[in-house]
PDB file of N, CA and C in Angstrom:
ATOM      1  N   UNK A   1      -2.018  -6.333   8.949  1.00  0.00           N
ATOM      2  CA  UNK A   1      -1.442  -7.650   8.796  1.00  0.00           C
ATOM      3  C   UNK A   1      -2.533  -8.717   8.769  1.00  0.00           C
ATOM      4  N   UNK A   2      -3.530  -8.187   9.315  1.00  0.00           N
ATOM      5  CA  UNK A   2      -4.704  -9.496   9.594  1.00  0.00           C
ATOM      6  C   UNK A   2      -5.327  -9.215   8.292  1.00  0.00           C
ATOM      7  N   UNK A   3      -5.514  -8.326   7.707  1.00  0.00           N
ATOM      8  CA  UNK A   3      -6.001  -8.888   6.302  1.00  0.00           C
ATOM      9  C   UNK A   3      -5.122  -8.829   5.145  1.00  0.00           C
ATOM     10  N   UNK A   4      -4.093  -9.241   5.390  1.00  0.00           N
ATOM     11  CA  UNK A   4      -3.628  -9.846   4.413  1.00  0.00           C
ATOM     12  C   UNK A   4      -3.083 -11.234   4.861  1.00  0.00           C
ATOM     13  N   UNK A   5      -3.256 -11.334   5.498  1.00  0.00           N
ATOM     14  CA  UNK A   5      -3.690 -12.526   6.116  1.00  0.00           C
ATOM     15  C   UNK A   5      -4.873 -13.666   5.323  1.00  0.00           C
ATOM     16  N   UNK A   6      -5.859 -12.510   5.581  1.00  0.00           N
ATOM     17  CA  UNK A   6      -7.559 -13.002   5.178  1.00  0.00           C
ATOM     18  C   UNK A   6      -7.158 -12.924   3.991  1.00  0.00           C
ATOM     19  N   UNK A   7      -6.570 -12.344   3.274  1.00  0.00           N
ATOM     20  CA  UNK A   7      -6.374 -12.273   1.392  1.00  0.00           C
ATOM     21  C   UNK A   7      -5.645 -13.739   0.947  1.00  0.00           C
ATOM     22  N   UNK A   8      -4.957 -14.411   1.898  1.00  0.00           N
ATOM     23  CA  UNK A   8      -4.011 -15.355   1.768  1.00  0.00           C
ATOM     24  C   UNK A   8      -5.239 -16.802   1.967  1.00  0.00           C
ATOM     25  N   UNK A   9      -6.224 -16.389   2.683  1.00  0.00           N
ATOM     26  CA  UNK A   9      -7.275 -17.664   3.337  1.00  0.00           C
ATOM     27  C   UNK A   9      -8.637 -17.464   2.261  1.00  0.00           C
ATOM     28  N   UNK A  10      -8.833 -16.531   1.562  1.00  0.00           N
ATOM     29  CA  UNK A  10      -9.972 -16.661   1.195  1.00  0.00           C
ATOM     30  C   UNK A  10     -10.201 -17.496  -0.219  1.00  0.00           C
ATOM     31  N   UNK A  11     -11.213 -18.233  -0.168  1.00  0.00           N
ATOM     32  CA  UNK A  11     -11.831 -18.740  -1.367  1.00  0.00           C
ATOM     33  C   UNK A  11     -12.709 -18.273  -1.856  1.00  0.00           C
ATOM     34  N   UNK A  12     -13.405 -17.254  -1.946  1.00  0.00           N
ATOM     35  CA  UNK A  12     -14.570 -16.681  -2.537  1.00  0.00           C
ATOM     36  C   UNK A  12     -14.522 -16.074  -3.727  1.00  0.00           C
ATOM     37  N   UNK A  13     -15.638 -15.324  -4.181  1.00  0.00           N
ATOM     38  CA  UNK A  13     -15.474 -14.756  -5.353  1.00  0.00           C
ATOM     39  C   UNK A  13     -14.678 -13.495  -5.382  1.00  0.00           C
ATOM     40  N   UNK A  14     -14.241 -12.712  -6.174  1.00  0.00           N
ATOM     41  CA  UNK A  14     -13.254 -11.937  -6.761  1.00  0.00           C
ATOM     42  C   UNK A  14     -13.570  -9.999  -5.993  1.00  0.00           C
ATOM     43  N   UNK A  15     -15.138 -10.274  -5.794  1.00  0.00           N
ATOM     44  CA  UNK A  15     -15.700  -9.547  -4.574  1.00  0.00           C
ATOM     45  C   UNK A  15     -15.166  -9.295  -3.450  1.00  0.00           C
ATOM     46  N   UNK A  16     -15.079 -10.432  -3.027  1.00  0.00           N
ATOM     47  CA  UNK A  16     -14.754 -10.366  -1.499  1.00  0.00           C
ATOM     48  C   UNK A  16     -12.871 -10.791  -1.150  1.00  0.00           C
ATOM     49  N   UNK A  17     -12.500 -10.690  -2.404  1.00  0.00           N
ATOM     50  CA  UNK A  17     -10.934 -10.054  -2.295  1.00  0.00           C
ATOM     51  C   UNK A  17     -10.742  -9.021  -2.819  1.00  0.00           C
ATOM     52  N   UNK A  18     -11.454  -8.036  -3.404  1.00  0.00           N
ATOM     53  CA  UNK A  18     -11.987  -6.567  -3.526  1.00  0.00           C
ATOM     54  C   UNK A  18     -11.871  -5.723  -1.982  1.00  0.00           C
ATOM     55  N   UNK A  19     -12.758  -6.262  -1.002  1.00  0.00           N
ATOM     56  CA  UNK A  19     -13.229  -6.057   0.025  1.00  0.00           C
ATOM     57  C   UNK A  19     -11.999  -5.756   0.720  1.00  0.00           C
ATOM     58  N   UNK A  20     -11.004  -7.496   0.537  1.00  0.00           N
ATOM     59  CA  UNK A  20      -9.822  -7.162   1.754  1.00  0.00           C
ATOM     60  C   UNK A  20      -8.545  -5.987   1.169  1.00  0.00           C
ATOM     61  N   UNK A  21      -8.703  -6.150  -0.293  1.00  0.00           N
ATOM     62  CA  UNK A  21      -7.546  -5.014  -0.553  1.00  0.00           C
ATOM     63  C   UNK A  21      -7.741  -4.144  -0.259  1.00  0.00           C
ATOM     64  N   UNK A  22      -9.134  -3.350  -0.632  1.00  0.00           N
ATOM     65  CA  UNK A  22      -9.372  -2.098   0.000  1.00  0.00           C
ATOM     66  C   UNK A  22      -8.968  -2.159   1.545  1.00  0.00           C
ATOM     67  N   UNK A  23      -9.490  -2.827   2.273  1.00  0.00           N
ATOM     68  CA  UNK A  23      -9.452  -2.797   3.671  1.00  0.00           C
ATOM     69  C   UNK A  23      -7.882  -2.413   4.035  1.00  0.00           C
ATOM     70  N   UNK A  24      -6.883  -3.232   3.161  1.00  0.00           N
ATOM     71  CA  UNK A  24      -5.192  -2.906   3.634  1.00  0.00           C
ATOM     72  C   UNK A  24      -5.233  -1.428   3.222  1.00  0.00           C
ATOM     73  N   UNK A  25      -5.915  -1.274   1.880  1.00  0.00           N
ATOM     74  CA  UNK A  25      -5.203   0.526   1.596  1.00  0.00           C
ATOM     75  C   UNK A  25      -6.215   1.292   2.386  1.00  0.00           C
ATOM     76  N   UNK A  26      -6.784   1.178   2.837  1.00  0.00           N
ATOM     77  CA  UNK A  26      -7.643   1.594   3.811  1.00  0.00           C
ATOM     78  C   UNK A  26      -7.110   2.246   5.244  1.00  0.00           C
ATOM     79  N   UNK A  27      -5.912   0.629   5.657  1.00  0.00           N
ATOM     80  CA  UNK A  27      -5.247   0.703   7.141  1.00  0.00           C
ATOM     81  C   UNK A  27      -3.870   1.096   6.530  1.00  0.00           C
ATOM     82  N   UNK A  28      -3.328   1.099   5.343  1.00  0.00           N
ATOM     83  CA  UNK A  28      -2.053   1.776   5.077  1.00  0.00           C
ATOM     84  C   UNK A  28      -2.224   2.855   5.291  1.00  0.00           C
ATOM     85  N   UNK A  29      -3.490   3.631   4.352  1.00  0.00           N
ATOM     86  CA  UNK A  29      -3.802   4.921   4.359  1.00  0.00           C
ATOM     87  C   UNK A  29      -3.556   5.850   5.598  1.00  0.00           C
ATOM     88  N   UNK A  30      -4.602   5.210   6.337  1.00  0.00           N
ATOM     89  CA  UNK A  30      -4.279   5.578   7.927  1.00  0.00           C
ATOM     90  C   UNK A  30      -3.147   5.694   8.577  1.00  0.00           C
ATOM     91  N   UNK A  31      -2.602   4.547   8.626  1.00  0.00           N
ATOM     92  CA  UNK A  31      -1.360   5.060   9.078  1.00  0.00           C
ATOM     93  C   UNK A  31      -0.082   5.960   8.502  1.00  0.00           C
ATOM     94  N   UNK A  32      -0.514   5.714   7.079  1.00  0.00           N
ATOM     95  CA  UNK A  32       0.308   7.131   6.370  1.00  0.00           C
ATOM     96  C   UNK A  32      -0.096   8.177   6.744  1.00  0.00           C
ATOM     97  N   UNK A  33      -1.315   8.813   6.999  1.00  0.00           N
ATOM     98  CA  UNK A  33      -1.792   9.997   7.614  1.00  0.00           C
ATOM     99  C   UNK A  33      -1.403  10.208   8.939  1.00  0.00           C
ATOM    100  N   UNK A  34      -1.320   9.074   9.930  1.00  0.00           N
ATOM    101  CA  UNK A  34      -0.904   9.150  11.353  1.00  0.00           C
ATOM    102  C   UNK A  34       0.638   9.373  11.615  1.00  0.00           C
ATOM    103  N   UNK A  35       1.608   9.002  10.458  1.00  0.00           N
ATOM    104  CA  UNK A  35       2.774   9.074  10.636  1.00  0.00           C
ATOM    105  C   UNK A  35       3.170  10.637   9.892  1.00  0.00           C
ATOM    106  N   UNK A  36       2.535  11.242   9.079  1.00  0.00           N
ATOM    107  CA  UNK A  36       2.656  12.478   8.667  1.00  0.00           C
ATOM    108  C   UNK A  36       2.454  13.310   9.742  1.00  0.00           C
ATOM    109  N   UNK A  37       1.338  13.312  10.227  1.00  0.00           N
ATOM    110  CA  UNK A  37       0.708  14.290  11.482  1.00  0.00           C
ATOM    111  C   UNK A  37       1.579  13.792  12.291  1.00  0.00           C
ATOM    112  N   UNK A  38       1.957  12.920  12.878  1.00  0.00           N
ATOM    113  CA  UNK A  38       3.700  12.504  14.200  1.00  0.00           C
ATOM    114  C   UNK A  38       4.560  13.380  13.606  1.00  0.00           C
ATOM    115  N   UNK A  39       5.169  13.086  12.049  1.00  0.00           N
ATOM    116  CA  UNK A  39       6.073  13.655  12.150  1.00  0.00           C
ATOM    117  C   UNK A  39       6.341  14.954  12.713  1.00  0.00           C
ATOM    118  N   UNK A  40       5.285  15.615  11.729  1.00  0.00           N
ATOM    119  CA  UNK A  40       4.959  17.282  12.134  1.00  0.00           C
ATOM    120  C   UNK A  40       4.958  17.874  13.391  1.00  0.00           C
ATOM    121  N   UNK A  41       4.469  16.840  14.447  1.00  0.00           N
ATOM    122  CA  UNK A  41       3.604  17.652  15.683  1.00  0.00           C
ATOM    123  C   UNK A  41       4.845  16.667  17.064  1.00  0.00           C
ATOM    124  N   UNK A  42       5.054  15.677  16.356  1.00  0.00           N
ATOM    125  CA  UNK A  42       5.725  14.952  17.638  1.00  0.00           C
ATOM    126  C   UNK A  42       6.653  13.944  16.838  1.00  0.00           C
ATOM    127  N   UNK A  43       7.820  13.923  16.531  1.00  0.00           N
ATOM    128  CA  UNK A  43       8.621  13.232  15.940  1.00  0.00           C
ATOM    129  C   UNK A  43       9.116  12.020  16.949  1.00  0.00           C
ATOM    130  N   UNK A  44       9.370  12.477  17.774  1.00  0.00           N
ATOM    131  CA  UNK A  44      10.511  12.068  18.822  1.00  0.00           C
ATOM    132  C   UNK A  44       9.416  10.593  19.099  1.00  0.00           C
ATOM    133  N   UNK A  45       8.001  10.488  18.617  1.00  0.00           N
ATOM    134  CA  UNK A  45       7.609   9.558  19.081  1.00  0.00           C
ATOM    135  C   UNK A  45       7.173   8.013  18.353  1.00  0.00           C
ATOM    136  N   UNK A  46       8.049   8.686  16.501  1.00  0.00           N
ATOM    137  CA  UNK A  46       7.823   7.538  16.166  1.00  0.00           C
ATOM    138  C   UNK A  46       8.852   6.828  16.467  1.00  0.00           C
ATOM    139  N   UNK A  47       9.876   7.034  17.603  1.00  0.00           N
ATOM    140  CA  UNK A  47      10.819   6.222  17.580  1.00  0.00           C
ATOM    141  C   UNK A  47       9.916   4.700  18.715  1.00  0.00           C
ATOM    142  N   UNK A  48       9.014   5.669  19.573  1.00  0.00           N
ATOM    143  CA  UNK A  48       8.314   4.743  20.524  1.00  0.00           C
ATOM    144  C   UNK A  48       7.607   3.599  19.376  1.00  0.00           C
ATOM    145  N   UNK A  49       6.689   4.206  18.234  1.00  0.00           N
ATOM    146  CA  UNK A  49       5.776   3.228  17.536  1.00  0.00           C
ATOM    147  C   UNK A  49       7.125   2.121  16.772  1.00  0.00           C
ATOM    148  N   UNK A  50       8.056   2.933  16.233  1.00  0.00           N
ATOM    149  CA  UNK A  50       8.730   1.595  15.312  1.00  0.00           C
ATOM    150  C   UNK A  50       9.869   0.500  16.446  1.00  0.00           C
ATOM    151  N   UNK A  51       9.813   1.168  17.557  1.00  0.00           N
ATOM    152  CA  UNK A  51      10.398  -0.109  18.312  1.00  0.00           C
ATOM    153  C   UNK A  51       9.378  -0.981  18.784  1.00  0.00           C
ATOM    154  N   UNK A  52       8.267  -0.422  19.026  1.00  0.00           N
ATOM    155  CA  UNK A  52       7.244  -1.914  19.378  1.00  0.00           C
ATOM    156  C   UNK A  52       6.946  -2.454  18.291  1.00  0.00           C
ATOM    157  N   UNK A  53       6.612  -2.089  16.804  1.00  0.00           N
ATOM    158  CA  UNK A  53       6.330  -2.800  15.417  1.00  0.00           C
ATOM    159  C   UNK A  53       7.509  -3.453  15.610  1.00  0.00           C
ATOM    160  N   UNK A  54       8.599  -3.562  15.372  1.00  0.00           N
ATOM    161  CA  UNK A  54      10.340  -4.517  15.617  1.00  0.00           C
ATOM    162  C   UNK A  54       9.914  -5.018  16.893  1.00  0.00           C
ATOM    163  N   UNK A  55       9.778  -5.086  18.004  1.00  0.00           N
ATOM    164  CA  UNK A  55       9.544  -5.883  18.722  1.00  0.00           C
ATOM    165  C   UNK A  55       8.246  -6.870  18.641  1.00  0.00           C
ATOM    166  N   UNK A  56       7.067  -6.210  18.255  1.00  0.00           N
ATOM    167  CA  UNK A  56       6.252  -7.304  17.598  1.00  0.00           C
ATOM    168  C   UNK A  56       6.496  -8.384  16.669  1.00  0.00           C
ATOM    169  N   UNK A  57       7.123  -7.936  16.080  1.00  0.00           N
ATOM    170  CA  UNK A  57       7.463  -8.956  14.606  1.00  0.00           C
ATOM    171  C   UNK A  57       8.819 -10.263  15.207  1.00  0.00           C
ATOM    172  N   UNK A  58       9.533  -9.680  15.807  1.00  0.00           N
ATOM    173  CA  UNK A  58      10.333 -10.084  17.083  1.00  0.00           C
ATOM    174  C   UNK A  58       9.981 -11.369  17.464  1.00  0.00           C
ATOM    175  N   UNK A  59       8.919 -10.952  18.423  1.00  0.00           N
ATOM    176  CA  UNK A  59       8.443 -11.798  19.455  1.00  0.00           C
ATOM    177  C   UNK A  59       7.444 -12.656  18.658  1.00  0.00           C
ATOM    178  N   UNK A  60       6.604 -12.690  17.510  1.00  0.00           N
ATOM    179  CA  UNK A  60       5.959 -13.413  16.684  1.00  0.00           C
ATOM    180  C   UNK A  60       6.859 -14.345  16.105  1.00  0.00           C
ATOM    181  N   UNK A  61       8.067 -13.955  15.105  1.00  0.00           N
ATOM    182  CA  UNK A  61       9.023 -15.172  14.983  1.00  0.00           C
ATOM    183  C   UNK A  61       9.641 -16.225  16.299  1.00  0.00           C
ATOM    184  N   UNK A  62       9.933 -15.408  17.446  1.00  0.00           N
ATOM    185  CA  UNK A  62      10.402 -16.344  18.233  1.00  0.00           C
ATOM    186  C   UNK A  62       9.471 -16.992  18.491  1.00  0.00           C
ATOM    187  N   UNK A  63       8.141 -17.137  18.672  1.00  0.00           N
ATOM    188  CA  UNK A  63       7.116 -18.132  19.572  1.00  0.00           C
ATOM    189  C   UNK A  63       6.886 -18.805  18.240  1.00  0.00           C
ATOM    190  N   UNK A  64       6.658 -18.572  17.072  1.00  0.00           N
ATOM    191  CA  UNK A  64       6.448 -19.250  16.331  1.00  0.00           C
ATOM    192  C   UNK A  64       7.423 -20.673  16.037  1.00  0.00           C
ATOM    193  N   UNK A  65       8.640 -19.509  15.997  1.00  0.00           N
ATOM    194  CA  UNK A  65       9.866 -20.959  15.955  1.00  0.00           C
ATOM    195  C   UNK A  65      10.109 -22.363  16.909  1.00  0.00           C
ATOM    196  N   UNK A  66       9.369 -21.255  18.100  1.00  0.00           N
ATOM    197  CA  UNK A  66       9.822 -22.327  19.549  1.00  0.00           C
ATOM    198  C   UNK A  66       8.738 -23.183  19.386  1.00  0.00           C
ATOM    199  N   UNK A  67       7.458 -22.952  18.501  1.00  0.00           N
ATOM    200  CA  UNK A  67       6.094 -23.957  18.973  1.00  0.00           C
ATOM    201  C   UNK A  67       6.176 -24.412  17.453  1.00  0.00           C
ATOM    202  N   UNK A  68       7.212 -24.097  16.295  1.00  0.00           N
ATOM    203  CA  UNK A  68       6.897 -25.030  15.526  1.00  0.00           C
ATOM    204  C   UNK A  68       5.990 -24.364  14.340  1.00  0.00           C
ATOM    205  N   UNK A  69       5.286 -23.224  14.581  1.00  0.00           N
ATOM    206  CA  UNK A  69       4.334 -23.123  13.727  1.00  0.00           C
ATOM    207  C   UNK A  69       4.552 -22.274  12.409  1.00  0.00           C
ATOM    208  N   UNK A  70       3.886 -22.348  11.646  1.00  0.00           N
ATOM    209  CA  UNK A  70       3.863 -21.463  10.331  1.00  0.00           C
ATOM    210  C   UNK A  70       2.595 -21.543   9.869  1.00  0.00           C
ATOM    211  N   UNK A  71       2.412 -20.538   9.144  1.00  0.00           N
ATOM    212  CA  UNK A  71       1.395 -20.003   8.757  1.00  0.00           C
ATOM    213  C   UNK A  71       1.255 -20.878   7.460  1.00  0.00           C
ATOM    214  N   UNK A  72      -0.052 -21.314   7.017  1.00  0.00           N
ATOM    215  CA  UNK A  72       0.046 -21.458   5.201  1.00  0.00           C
ATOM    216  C   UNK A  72      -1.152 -21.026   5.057  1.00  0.00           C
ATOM    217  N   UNK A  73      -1.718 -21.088   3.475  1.00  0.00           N
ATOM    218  CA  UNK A  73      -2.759 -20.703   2.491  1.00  0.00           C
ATOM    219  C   UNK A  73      -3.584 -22.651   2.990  1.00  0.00           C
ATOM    220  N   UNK A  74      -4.963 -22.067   2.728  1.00  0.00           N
ATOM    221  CA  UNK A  74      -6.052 -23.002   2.797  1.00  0.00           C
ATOM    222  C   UNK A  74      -5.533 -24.335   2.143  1.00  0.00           C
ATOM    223  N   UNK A  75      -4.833 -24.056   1.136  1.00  0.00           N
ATOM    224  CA  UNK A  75      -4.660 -25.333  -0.079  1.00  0.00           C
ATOM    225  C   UNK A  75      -3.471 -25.833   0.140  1.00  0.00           C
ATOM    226  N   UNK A  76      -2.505 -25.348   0.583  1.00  0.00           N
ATOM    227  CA  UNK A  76      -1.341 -25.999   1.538  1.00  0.00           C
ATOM    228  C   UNK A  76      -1.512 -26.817   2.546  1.00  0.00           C
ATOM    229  N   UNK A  77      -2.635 -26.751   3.643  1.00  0.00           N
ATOM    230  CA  UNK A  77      -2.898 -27.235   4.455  1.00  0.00           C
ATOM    231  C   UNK A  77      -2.816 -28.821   4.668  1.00  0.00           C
ATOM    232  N   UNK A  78      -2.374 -30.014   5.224  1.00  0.00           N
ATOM    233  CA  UNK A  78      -2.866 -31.207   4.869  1.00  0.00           C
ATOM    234  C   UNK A  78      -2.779 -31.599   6.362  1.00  0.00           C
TER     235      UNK A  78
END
């Protein structure tokens, strides 16, 4: 999530948003491999990982809402 994040903030050359895509298929990758090997070896425990991802995302909208904030791109900013 944090770099696509950084994909949303950067101004640079075409390089260094090269850099962050790889970096997401990089951390997708991973966790596609980590959720294959769960399934196989321990199922019962992606129920533990996808209730804290839903509770993360959760608890990020509520504090956000209560303090007001949102996220924008560099050029939105004023």
């Amino acid at each position: 999530m944090v770099n696509l994040g950084a994909l949303r903030l950067v101004e640079g050359p075409a390089l260094t948003r090269a850099w962050i895509v790889l970096s997401v298929l990089a951390c997708v990758g991973a966790i596609g491999v980590w959720v294959v090997y769960t399934l196989e070896h321990a199922p019962h425990s992606l129920w533990i990982f996808a209730s804290f991802l839903v509770l993360s995302f959760l608890a990020e909208g509520l504090i956000q809402r209560a303090h007001g904030n949102r996220i924008l791109s560099r050029s939105r900013r004023c």
